[in-house]
PDB file of N, CA and C in Angstrom:
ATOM      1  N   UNK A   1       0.808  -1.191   0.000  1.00  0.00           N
ATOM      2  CA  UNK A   1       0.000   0.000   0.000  1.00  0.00           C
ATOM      3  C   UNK A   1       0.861   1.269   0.000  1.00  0.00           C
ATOM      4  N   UNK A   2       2.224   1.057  -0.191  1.00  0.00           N
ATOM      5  CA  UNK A   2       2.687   1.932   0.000  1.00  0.00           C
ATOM      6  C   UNK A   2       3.656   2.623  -1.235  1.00  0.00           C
ATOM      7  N   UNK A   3       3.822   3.433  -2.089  1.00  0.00           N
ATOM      8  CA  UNK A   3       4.509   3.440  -4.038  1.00  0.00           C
ATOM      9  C   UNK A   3       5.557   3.649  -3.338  1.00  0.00           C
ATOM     10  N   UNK A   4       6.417   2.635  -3.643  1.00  0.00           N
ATOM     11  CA  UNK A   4       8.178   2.474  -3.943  1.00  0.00           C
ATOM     12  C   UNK A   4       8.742   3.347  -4.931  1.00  0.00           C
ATOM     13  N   UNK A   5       8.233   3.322  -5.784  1.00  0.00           N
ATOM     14  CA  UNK A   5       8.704   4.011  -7.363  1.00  0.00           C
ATOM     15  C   UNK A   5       9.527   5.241  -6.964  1.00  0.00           C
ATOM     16  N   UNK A   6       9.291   6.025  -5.994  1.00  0.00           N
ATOM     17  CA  UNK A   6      10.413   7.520  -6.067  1.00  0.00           C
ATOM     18  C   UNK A   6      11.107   7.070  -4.831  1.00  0.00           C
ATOM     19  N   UNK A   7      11.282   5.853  -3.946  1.00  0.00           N
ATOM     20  CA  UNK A   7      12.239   5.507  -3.605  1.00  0.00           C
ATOM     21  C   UNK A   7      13.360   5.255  -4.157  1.00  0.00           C
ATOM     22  N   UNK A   8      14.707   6.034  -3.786  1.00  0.00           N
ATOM     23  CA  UNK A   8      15.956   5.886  -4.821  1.00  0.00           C
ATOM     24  C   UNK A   8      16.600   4.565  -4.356  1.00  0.00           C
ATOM     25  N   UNK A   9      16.259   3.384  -3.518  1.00  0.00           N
ATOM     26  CA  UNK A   9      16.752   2.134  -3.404  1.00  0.00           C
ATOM     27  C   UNK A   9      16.059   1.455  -4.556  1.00  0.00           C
ATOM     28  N   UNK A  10      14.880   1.492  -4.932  1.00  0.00           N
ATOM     29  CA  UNK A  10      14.515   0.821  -6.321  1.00  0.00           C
ATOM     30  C   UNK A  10      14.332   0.976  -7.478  1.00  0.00           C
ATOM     31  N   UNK A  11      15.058   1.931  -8.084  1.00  0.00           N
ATOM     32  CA  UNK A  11      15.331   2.694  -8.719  1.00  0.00           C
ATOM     33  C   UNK A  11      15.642   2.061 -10.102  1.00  0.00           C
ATOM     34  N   UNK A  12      17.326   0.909  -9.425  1.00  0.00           N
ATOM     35  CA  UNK A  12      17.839   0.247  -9.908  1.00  0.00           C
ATOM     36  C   UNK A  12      16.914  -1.106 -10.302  1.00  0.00           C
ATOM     37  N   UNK A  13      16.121  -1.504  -9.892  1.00  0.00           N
ATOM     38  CA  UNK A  13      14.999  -2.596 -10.109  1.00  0.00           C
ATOM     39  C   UNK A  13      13.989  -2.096 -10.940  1.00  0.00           C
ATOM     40  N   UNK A  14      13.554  -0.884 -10.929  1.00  0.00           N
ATOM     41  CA  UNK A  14      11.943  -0.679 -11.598  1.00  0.00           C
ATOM     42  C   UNK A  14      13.164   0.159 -13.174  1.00  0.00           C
ATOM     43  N   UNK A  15      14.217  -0.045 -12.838  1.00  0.00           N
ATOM     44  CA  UNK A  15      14.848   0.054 -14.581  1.00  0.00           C
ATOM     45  C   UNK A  15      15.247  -1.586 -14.945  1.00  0.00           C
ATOM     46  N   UNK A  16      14.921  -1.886 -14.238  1.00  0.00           N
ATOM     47  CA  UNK A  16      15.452  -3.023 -15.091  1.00  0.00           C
ATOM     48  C   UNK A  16      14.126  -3.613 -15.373  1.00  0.00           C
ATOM     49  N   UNK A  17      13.086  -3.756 -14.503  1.00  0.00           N
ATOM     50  CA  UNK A  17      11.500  -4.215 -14.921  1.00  0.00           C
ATOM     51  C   UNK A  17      11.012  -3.541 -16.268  1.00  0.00           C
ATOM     52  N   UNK A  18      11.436  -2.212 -16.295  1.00  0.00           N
ATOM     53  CA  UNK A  18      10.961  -1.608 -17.870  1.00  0.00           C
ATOM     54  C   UNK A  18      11.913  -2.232 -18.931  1.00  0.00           C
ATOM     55  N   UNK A  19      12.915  -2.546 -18.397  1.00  0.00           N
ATOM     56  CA  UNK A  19      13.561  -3.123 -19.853  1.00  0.00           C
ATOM     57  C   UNK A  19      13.083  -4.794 -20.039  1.00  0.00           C
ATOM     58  N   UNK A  20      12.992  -5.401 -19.063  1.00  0.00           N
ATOM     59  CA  UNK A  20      11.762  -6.661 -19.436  1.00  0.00           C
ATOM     60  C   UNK A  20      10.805  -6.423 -20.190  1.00  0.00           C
ATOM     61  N   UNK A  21       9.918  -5.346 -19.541  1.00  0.00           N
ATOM     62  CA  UNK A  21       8.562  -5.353 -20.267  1.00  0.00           C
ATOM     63  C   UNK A  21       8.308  -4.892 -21.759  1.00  0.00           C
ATOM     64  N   UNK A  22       9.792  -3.618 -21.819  1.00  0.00           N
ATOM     65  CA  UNK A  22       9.880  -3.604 -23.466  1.00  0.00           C
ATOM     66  C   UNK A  22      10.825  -4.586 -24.183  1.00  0.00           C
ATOM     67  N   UNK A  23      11.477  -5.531 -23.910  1.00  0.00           N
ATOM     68  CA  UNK A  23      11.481  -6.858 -24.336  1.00  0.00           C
ATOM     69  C   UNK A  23      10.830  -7.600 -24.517  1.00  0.00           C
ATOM     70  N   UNK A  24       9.324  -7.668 -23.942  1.00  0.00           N
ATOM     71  CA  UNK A  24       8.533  -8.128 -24.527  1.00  0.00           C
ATOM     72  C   UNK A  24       7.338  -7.481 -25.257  1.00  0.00           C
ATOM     73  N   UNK A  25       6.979  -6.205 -24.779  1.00  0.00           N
ATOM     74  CA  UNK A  25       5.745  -5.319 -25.809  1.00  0.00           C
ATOM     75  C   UNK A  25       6.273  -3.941 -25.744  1.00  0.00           C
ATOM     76  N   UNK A  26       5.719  -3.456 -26.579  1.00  0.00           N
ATOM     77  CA  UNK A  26       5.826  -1.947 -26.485  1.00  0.00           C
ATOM     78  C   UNK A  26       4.772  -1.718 -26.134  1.00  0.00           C
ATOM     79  N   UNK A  27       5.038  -0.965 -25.030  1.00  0.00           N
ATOM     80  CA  UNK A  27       3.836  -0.414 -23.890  1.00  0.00           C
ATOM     81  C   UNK A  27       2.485   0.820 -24.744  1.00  0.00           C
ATOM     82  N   UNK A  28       3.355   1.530 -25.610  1.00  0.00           N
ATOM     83  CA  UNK A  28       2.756   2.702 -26.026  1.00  0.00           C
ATOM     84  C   UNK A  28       2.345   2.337 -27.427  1.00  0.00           C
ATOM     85  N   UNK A  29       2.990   1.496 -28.064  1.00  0.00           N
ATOM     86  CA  UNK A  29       2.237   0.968 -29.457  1.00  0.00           C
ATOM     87  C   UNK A  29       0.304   0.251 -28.701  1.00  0.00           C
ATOM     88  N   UNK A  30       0.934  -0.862 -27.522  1.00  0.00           N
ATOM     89  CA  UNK A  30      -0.738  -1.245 -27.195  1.00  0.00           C
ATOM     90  C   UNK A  30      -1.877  -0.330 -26.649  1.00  0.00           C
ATOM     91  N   UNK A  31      -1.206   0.547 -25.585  1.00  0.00           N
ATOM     92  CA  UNK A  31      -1.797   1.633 -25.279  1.00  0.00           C
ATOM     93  C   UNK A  31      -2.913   2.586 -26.617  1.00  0.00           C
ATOM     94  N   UNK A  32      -2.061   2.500 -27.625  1.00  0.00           N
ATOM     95  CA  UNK A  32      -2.353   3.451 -29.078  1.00  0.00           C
ATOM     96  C   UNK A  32      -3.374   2.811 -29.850  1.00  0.00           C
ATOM     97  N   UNK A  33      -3.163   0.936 -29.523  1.00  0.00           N
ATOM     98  CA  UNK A  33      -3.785  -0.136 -30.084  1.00  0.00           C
ATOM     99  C   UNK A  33      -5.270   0.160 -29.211  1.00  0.00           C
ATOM    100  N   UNK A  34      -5.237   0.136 -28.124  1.00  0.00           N
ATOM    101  CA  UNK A  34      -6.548  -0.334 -27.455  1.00  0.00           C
ATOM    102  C   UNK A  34      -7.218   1.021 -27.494  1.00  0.00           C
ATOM    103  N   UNK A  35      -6.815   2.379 -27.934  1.00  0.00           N
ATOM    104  CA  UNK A  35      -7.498   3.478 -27.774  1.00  0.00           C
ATOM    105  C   UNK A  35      -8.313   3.339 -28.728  1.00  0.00           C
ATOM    106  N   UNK A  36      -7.315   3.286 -29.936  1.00  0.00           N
ATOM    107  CA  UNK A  36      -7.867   2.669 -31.003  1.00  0.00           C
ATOM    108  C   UNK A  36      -9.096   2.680 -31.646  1.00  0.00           C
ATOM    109  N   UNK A  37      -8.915   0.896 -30.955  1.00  0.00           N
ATOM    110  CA  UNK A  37     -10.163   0.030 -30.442  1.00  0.00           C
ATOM    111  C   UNK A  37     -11.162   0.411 -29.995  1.00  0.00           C
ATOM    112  N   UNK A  38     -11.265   1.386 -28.846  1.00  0.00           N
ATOM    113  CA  UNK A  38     -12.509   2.414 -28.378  1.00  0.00           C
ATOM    114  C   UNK A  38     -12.610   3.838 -28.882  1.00  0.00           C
ATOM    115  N   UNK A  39     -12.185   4.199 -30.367  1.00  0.00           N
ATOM    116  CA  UNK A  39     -12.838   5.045 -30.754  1.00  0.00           C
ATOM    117  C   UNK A  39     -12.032   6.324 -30.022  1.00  0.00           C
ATOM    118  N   UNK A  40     -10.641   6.042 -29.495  1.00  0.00           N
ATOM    119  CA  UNK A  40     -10.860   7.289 -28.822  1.00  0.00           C
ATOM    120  C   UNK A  40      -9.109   7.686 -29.304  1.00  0.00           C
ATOM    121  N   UNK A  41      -8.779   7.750 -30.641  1.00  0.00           N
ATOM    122  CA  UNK A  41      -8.098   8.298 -31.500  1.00  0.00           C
ATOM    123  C   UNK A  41      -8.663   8.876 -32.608  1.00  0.00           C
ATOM    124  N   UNK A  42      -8.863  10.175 -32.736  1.00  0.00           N
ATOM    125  CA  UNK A  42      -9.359  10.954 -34.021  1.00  0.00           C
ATOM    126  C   UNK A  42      -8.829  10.089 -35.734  1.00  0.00           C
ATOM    127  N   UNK A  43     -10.291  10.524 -36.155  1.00  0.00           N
ATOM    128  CA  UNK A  43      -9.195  10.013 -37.548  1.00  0.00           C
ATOM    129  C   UNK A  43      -7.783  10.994 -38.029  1.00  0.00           C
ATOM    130  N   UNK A  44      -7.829  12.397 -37.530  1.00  0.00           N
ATOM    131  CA  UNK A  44      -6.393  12.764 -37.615  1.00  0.00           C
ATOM    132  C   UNK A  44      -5.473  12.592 -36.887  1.00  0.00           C
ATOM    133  N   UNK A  45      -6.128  11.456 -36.020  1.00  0.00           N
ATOM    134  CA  UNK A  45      -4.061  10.703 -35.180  1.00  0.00           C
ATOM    135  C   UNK A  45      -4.462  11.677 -33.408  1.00  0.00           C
ATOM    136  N   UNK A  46      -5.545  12.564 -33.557  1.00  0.00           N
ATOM    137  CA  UNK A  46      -5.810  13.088 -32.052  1.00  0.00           C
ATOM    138  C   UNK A  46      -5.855  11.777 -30.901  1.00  0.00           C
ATOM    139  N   UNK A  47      -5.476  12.416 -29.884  1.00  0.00           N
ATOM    140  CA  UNK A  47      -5.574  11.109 -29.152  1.00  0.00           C
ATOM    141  C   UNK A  47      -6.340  11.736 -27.996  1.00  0.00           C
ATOM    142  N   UNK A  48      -8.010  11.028 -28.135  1.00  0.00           N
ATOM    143  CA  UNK A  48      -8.543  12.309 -27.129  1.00  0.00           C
ATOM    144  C   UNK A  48      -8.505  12.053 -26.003  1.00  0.00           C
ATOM    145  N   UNK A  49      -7.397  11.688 -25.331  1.00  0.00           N
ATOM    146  CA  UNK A  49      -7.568  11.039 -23.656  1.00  0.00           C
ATOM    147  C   UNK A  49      -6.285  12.128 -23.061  1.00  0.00           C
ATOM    148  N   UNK A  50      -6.000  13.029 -24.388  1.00  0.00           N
ATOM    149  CA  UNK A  50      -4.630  13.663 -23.742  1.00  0.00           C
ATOM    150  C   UNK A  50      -5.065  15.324 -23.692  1.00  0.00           C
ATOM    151  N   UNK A  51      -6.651  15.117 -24.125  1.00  0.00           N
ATOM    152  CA  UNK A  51      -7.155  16.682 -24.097  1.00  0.00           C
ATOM    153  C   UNK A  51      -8.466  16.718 -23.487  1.00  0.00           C
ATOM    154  N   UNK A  52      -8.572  15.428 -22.515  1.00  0.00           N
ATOM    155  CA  UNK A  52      -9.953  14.933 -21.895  1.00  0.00           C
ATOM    156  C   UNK A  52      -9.584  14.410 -20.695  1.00  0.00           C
ATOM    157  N   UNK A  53     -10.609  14.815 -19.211  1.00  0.00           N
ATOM    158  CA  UNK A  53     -10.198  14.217 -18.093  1.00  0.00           C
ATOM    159  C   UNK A  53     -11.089  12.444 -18.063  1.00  0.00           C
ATOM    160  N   UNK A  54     -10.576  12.016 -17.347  1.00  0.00           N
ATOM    161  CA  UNK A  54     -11.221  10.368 -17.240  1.00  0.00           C
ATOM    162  C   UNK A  54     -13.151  10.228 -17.072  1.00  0.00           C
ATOM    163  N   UNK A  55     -13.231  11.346 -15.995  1.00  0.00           N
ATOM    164  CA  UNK A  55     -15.005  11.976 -16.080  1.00  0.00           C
ATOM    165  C   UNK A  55     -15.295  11.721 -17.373  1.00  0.00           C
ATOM    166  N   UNK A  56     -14.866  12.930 -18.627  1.00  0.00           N
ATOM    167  CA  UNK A  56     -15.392  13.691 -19.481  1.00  0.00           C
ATOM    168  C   UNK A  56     -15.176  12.240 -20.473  1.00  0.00           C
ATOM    169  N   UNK A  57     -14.495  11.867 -20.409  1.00  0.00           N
ATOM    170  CA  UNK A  57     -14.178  10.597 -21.221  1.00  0.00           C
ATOM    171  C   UNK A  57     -15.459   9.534 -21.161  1.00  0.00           C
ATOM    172  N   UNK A  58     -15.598   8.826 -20.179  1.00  0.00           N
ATOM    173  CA  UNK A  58     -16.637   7.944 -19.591  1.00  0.00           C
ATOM    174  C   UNK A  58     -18.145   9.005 -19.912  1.00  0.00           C
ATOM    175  N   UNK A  59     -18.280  10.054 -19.747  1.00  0.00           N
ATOM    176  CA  UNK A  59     -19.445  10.528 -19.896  1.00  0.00           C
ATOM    177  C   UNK A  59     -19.876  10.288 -21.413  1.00  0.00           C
ATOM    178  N   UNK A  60     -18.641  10.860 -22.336  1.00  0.00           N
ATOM    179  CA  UNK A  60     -19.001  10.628 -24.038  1.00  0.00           C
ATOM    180  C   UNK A  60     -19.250   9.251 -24.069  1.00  0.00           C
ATOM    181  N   UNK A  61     -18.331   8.149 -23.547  1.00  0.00           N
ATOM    182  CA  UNK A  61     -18.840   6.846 -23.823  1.00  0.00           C
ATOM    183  C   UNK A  61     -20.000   6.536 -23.480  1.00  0.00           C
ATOM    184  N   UNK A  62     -20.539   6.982 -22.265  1.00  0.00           N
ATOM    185  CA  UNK A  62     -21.855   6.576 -21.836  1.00  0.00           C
ATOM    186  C   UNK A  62     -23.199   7.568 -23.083  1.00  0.00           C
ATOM    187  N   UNK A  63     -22.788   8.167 -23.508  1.00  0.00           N
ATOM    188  CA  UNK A  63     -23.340   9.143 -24.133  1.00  0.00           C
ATOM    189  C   UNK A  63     -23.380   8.318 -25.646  1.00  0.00           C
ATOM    190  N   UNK A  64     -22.604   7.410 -26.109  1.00  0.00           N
ATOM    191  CA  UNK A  64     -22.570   6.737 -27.420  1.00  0.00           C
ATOM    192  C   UNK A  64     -21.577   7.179 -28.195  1.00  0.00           C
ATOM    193  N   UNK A  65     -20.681   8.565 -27.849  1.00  0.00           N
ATOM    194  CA  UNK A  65     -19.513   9.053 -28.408  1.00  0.00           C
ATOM    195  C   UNK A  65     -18.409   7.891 -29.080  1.00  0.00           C
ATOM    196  N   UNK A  66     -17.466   7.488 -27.926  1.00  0.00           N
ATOM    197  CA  UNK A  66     -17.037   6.260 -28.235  1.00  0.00           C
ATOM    198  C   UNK A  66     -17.474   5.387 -28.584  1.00  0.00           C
ATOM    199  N   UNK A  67     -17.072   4.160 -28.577  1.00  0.00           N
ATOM    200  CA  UNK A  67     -17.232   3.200 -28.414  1.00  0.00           C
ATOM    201  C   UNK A  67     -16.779   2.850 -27.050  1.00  0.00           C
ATOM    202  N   UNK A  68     -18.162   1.484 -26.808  1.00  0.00           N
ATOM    203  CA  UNK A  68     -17.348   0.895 -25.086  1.00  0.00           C
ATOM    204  C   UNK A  68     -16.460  -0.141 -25.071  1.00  0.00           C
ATOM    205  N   UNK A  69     -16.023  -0.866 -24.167  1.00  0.00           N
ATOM    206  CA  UNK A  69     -15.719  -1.570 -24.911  1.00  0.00           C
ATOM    207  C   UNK A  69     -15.711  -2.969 -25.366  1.00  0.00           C
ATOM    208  N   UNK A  70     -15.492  -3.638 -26.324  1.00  0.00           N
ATOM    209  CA  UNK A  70     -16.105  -4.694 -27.041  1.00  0.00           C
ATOM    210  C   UNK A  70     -15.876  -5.633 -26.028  1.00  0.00           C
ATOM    211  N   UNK A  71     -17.429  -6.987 -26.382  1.00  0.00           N
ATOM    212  CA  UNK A  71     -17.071  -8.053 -25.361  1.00  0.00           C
ATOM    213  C   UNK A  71     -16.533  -9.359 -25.963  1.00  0.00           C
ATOM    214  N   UNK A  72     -15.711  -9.856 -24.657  1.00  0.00           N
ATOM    215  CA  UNK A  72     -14.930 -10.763 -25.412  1.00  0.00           C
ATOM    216  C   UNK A  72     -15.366 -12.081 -25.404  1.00  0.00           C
ATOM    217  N   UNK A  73     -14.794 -12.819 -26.840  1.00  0.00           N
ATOM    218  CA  UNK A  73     -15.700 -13.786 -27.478  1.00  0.00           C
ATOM    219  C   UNK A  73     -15.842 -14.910 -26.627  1.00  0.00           C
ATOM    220  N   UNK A  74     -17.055 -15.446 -26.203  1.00  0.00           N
ATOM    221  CA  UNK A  74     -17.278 -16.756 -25.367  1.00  0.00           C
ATOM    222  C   UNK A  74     -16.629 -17.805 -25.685  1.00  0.00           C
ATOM    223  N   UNK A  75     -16.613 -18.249 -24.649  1.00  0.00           N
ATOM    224  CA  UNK A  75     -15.315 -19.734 -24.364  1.00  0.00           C
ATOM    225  C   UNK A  75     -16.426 -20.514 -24.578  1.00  0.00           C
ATOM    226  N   UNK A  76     -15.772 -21.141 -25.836  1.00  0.00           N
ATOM    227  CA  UNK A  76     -17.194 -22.487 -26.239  1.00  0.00           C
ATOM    228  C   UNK A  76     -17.384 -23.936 -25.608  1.00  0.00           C
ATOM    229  N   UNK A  77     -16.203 -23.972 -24.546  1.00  0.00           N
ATOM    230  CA  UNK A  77     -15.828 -25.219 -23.858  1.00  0.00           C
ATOM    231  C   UNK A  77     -16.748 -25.240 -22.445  1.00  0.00           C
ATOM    232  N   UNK A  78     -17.201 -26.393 -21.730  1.00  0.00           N
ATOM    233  CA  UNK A  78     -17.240 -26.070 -20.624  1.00  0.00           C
ATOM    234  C   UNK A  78     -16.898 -25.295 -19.545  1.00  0.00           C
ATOM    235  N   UNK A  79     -17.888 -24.855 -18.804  1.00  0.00           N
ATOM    236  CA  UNK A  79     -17.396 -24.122 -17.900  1.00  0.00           C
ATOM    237  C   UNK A  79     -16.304 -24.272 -16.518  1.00  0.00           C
ATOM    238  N   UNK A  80     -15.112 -23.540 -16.757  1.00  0.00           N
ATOM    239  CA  UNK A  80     -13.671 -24.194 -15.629  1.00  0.00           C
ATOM    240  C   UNK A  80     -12.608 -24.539 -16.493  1.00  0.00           C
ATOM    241  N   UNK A  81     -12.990 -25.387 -17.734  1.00  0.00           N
ATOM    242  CA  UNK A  81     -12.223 -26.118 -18.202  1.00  0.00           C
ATOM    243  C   UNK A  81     -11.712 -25.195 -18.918  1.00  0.00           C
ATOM    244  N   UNK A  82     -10.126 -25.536 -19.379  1.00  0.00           N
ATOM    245  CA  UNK A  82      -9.268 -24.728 -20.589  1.00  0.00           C
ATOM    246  C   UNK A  82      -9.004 -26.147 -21.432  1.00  0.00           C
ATOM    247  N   UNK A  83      -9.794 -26.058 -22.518  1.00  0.00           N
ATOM    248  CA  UNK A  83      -9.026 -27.192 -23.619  1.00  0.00           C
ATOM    249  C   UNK A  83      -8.569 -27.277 -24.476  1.00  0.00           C
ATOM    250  N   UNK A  84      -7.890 -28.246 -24.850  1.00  0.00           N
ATOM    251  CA  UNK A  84      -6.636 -27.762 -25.967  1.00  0.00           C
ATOM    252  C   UNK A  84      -7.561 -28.282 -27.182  1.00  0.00           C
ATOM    253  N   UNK A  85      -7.619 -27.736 -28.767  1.00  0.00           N
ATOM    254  CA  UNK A  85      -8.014 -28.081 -29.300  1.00  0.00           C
ATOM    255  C   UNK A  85      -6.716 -29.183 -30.321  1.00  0.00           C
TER     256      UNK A  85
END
């Protein structure tokens, strides 16, 4: 409960966790991906979450502005189970 992050003992750890995580994704390509996805990149490349508070955001979505967001496709297997096809 307590943010480490501007502690200067972990400093050395939460740089090395970002270089994991962009070894495996680029954080800001998915970020760009999933805005995307909800409608909430202009078709001229605006990115409206950087000229909108989180309120004003959720209100347009609730409003039909965005898009919300999409649901994900049902697991056709029993329920619990993960199966391999």
């Amino acid at each position: 409960m307590h943010d480490l992050a501007g502690d200067e003992q972990y400093q050395e750890l939460l740089a090395s966790f970002e270089a994991t995580l962009r070894e495996i994704v680029d954080p800001e390509e998915v970020s760009w991906r999933a805005k995307g996805h909800l409608g909430l990149i202009g078709p001229n490349g605006e990115d409206y979450t950087l000229t909108m508070t989180d309120p004003e955001c959720k209100e347009l979505i609730k409003q039909g502005v965005f898009q919300d967001e999409l649901e994900f496709p049902k697991w056709p297997g029993p329920a619990g189970f993960l199966m391999k096809e």
